[in-house]
PDB file of N, CA and C in Angstrom:
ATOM      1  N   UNK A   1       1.293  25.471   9.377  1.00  0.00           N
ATOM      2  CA  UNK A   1       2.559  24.858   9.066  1.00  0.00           C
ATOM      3  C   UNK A   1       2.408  23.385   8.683  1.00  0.00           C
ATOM      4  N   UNK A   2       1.280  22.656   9.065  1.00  0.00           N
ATOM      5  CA  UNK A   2       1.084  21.130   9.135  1.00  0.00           C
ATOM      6  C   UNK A   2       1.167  21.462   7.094  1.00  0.00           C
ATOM      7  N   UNK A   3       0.065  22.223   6.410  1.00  0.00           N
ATOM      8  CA  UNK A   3       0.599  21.678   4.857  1.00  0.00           C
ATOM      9  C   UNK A   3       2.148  22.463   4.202  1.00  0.00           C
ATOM     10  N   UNK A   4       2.893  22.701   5.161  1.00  0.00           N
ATOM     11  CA  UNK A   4       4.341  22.903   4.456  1.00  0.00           C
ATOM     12  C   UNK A   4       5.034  21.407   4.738  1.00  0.00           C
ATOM     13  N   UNK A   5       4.987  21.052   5.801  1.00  0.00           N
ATOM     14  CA  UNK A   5       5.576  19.657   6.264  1.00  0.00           C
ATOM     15  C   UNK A   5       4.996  18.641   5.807  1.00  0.00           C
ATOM     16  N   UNK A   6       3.582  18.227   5.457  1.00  0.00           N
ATOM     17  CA  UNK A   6       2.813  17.327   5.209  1.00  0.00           C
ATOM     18  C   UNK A   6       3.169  17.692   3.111  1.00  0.00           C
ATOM     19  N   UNK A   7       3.598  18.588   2.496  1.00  0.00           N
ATOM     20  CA  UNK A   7       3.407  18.614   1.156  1.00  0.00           C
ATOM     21  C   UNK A   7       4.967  18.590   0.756  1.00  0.00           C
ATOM     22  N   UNK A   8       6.154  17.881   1.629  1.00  0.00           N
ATOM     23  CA  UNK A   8       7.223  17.606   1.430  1.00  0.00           C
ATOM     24  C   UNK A   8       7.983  16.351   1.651  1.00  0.00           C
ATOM     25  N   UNK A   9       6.553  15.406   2.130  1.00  0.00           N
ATOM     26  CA  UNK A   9       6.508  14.220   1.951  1.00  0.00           C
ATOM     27  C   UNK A   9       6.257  13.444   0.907  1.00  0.00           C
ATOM     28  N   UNK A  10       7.392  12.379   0.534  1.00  0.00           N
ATOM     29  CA  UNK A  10       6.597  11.891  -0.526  1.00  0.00           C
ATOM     30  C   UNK A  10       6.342  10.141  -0.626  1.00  0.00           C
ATOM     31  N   UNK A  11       6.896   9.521   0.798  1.00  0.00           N
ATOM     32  CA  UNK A  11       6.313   8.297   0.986  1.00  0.00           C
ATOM     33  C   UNK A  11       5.655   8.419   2.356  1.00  0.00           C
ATOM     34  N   UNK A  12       4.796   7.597   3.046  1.00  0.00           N
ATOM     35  CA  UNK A  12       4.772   7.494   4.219  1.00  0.00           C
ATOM     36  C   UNK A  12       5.697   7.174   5.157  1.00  0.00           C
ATOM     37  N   UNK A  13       6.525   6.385   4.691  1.00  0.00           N
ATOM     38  CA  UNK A  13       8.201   5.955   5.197  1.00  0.00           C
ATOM     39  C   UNK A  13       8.728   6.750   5.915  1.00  0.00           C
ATOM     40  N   UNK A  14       8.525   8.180   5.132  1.00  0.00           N
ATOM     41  CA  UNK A  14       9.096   8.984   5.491  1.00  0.00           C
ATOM     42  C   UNK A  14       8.437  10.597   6.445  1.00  0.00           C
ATOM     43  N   UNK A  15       7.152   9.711   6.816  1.00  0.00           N
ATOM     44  CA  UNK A  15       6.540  10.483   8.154  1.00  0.00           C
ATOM     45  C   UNK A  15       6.607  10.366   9.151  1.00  0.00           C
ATOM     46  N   UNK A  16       7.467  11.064   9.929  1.00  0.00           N
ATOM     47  CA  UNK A  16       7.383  11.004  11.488  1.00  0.00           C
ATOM     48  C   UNK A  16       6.667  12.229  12.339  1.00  0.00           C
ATOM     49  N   UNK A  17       5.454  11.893  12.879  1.00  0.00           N
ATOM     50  CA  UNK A  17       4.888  12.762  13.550  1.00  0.00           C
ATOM     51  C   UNK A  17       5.316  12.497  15.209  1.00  0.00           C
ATOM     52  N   UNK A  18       5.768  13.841  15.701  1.00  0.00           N
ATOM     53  CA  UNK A  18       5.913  13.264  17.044  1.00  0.00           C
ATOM     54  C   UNK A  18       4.901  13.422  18.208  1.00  0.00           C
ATOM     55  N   UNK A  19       3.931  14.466  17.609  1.00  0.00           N
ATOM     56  CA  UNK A  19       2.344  14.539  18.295  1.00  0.00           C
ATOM     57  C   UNK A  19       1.594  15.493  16.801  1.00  0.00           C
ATOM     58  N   UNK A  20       0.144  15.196  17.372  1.00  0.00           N
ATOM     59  CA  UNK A  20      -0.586  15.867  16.032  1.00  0.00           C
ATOM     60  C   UNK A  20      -1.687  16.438  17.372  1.00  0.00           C
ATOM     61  N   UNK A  21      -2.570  17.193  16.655  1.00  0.00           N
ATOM     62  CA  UNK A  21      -3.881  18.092  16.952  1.00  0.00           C
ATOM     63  C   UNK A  21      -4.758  18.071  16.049  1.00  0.00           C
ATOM     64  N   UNK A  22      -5.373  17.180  15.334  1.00  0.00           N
ATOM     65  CA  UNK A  22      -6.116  17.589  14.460  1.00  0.00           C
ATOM     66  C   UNK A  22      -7.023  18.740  14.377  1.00  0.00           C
ATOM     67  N   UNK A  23      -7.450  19.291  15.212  1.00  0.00           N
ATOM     68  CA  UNK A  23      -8.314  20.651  15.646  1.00  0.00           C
ATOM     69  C   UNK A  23      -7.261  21.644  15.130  1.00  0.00           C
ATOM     70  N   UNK A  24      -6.266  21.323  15.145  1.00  0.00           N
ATOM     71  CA  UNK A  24      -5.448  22.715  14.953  1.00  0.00           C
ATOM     72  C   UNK A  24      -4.724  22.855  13.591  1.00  0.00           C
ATOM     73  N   UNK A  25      -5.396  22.331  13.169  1.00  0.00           N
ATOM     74  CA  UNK A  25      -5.172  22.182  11.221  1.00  0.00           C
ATOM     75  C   UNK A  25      -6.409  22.677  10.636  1.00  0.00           C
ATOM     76  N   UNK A  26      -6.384  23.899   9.881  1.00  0.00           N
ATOM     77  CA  UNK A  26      -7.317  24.264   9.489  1.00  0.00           C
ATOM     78  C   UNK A  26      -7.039  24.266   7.599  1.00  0.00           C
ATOM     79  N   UNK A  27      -8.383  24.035   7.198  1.00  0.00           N
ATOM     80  CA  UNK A  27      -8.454  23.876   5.917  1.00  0.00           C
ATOM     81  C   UNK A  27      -9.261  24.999   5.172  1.00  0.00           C
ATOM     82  N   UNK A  28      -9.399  24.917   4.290  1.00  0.00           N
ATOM     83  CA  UNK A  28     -10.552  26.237   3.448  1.00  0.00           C
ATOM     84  C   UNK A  28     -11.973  25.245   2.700  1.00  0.00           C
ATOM     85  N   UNK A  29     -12.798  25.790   2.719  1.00  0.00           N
ATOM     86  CA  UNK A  29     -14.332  25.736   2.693  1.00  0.00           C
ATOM     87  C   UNK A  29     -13.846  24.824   0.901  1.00  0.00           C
ATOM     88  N   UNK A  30     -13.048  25.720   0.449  1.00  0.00           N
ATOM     89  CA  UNK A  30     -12.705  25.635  -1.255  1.00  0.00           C
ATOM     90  C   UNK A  30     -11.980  24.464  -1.100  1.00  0.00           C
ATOM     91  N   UNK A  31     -11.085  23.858  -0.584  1.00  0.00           N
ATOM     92  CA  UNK A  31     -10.287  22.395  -0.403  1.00  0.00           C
ATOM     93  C   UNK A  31     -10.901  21.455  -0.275  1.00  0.00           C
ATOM     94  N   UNK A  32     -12.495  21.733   0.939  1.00  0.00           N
ATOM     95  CA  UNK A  32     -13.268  20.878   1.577  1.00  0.00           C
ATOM     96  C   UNK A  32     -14.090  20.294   0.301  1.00  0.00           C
ATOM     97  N   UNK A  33     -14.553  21.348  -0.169  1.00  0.00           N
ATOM     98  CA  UNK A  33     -15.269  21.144  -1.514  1.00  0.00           C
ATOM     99  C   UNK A  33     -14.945  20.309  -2.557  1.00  0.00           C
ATOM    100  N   UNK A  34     -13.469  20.195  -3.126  1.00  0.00           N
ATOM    101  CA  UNK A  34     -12.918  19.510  -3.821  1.00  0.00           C
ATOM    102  C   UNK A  34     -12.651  18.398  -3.701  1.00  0.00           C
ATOM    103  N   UNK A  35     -12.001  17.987  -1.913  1.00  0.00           N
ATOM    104  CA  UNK A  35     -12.100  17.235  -1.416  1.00  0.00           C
ATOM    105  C   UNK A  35     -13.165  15.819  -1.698  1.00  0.00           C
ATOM    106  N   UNK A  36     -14.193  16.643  -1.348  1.00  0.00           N
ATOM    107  CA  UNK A  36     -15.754  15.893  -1.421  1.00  0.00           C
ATOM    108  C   UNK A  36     -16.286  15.564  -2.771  1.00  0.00           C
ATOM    109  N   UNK A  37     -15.698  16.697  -3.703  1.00  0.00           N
ATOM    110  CA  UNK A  37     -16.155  16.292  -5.222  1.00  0.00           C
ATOM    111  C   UNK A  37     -15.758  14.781  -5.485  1.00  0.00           C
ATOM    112  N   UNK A  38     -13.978  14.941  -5.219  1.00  0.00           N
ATOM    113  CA  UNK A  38     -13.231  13.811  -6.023  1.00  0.00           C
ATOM    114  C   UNK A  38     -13.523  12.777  -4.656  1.00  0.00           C
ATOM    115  N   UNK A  39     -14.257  12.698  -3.733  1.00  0.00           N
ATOM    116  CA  UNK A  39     -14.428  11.503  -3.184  1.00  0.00           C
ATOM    117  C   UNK A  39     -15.788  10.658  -3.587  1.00  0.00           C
ATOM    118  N   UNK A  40     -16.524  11.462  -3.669  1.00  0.00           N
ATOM    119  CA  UNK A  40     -17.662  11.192  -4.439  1.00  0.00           C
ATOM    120  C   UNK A  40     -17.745  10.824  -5.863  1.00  0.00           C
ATOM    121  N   UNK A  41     -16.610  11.067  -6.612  1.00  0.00           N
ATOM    122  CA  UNK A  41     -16.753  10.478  -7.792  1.00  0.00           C
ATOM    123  C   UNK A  41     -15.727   9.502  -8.157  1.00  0.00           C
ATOM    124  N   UNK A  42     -14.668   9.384  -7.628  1.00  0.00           N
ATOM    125  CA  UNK A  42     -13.600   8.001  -7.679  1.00  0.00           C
ATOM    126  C   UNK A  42     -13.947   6.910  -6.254  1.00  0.00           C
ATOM    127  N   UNK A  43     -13.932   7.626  -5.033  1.00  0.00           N
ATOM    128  CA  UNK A  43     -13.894   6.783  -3.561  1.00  0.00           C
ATOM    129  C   UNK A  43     -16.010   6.975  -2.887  1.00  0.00           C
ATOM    130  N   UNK A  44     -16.618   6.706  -3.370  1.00  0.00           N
ATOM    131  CA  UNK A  44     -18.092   7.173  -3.445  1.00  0.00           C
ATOM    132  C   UNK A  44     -18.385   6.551  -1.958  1.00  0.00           C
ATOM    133  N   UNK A  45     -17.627   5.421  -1.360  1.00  0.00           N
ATOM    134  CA  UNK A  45     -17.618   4.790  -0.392  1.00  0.00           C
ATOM    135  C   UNK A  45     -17.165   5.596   0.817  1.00  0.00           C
ATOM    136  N   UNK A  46     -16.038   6.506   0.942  1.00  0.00           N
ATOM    137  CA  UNK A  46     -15.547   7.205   1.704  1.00  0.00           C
ATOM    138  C   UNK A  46     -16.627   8.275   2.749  1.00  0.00           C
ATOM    139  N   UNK A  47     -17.069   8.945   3.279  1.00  0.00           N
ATOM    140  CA  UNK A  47     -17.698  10.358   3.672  1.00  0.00           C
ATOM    141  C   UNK A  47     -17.746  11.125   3.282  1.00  0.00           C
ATOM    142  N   UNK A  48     -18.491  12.260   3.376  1.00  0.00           N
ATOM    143  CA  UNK A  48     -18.164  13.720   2.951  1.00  0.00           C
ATOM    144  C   UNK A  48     -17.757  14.156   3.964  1.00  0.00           C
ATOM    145  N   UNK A  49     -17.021  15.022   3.930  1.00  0.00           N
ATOM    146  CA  UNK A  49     -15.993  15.820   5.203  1.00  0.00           C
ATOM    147  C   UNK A  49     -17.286  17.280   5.420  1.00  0.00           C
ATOM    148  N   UNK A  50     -17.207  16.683   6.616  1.00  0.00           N
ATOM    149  CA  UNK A  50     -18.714  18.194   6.919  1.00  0.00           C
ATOM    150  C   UNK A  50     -17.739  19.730   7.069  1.00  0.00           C
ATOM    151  N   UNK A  51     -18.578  20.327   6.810  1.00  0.00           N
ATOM    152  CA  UNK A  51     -17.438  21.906   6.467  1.00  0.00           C
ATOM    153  C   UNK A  51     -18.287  22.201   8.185  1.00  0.00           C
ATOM    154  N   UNK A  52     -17.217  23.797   8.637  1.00  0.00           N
ATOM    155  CA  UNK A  52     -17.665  24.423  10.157  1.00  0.00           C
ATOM    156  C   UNK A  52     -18.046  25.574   9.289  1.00  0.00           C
ATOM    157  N   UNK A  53     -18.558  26.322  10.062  1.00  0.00           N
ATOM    158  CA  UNK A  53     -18.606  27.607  10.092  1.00  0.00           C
ATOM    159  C   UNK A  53     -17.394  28.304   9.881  1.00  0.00           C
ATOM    160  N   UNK A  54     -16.769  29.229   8.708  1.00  0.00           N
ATOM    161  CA  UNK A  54     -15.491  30.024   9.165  1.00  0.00           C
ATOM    162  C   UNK A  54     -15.433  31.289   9.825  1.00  0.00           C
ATOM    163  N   UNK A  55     -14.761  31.133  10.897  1.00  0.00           N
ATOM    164  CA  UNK A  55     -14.405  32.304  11.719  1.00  0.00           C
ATOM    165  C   UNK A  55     -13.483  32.749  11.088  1.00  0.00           C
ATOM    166  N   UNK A  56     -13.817  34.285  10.810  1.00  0.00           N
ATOM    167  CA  UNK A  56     -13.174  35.654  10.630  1.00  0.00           C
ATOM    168  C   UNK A  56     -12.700  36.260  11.999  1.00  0.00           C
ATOM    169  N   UNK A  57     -11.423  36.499  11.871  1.00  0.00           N
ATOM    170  CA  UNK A  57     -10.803  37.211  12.524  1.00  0.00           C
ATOM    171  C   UNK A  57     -10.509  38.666  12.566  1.00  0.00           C
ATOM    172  N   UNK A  58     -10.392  39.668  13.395  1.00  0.00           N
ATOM    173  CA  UNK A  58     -10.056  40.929  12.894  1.00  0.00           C
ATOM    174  C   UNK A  58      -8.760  40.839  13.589  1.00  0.00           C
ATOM    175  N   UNK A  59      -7.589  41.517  12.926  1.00  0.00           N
ATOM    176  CA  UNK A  59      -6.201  41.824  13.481  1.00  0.00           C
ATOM    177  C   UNK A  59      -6.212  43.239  13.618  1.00  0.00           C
ATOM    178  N   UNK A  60      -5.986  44.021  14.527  1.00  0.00           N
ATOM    179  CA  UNK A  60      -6.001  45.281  14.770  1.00  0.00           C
ATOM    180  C   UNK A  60      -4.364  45.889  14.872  1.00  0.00           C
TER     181      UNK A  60
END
């Protein structure tokens, strides 16, 4: 739910978080990637965001 709320912002002005989890925001391997492309080639100064392992789930 954090990128439905976070992609209906459009100043910071207008963010109010009233607690966060960062652990509990999960991203895709494919975002991380892109992520890292365009930081590396406009912000070269920034990090690369280290990817985890993705856990697969089975729903039964």
């Amino acid at each position: 739910m954090a990128n439905v709320a976070l992609s209906r912002v459009r100043t910071l002005n207008g963010l109010h978080l009233l607690s966060s989890n960062p652990v509990s925001v999960k991203v895709s391997n494919l975002c991380i990637n892109e992520i890292n492309r365009l930081r590396s080639k406009f912000r070269n100064e920034l990090p690369q965001i280290k990817k985890v392992k993705e856990r697969r789930e089975r729903f039964k």
